[in-house]
Protein backbone atom coordinates (compact mmCIF):
# COMPACT_ATOMS: atom_id res chain seq x y z
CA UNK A 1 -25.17 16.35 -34.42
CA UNK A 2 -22.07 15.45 -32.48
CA UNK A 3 -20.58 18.70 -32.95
CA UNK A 4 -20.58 20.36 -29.22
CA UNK A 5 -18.44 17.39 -28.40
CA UNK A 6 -15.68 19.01 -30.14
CA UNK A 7 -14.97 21.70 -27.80
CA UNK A 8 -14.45 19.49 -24.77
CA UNK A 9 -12.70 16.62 -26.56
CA UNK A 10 -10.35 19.63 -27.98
CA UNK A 11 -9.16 21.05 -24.08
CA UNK A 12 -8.75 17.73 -22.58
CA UNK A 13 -6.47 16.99 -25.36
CA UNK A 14 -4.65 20.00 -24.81
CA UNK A 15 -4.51 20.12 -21.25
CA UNK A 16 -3.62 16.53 -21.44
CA UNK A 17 -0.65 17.54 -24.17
CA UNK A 18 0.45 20.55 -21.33
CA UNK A 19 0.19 18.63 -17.84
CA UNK A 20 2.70 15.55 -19.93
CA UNK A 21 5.03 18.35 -21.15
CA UNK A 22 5.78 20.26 -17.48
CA UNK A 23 5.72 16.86 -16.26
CA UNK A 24 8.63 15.53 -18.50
CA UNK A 25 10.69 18.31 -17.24
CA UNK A 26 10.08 17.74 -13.04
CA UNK A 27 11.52 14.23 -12.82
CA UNK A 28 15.42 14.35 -12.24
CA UNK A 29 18.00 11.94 -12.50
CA UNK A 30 19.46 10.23 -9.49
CA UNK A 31 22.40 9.11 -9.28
CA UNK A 32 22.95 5.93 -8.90
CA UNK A 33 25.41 5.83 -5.62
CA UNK A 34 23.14 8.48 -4.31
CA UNK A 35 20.17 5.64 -4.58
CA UNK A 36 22.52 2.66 -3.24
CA UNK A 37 23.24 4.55 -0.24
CA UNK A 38 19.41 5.51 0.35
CA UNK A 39 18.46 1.98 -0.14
CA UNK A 40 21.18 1.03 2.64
CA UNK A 41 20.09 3.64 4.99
CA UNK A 42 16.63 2.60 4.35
CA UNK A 43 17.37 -1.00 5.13
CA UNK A 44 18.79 -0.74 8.24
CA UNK A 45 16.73 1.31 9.82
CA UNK A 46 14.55 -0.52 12.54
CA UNK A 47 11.03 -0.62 11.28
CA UNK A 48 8.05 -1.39 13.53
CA UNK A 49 6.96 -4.48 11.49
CA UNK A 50 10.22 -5.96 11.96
CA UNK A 51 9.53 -6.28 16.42
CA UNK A 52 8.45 -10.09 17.33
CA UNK A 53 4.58 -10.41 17.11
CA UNK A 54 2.75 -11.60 20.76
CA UNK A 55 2.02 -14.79 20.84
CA UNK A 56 -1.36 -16.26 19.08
CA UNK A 57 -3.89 -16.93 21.71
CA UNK A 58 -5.07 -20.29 21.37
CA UNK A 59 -8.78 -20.56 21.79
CA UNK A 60 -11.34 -22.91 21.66
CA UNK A 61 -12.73 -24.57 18.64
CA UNK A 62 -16.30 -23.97 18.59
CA UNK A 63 -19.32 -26.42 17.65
CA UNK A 64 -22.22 -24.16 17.65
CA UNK A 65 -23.92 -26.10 19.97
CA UNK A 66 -23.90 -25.51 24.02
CA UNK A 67 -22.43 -28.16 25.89
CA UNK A 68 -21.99 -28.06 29.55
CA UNK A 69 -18.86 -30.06 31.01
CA UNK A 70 -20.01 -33.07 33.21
CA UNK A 71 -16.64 -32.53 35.04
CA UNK A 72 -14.09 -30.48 36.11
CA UNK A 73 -11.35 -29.96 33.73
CA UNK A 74 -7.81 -30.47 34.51
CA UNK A 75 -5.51 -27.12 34.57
């Protein structure tokens, strides 16, 4: 009853099987001074998180309710 699952179960195995074989055979080894000196390189290079953030503007708390001041506020 289940048999025209076969077919498709059958090519995603395979193509599964090829796409992990070519695979195995792209990834090359790096050296490991070669990825030091990256790293280093990579580390001191000025990155745009790294600038001082502005200052946080302090605002008011609010209350959800309206209230108008009674008198003038002091600077």
């Amino acid at each position: 009853m289940l048999l025209w699952l076969v077919p498709p179960v059958v090519v995603t195995l395979v193509a599964m099987a090829w796409v992990t074989w070519l695979g195995r055979a792209g990834r090359g080894e790096v050296d490991p001074d070669v990825a030091i000196a990256r790293l280093a390189t990579a580390l001191r290079r000025e990155h745009p998180g790294q600038r001082t953030p502005p200052p946080a503007v302090r605002r008011d708390r609010s209350t959800g309710i309206a209230v108008r001041p009674s008198r003038a506020t002091r600077p």
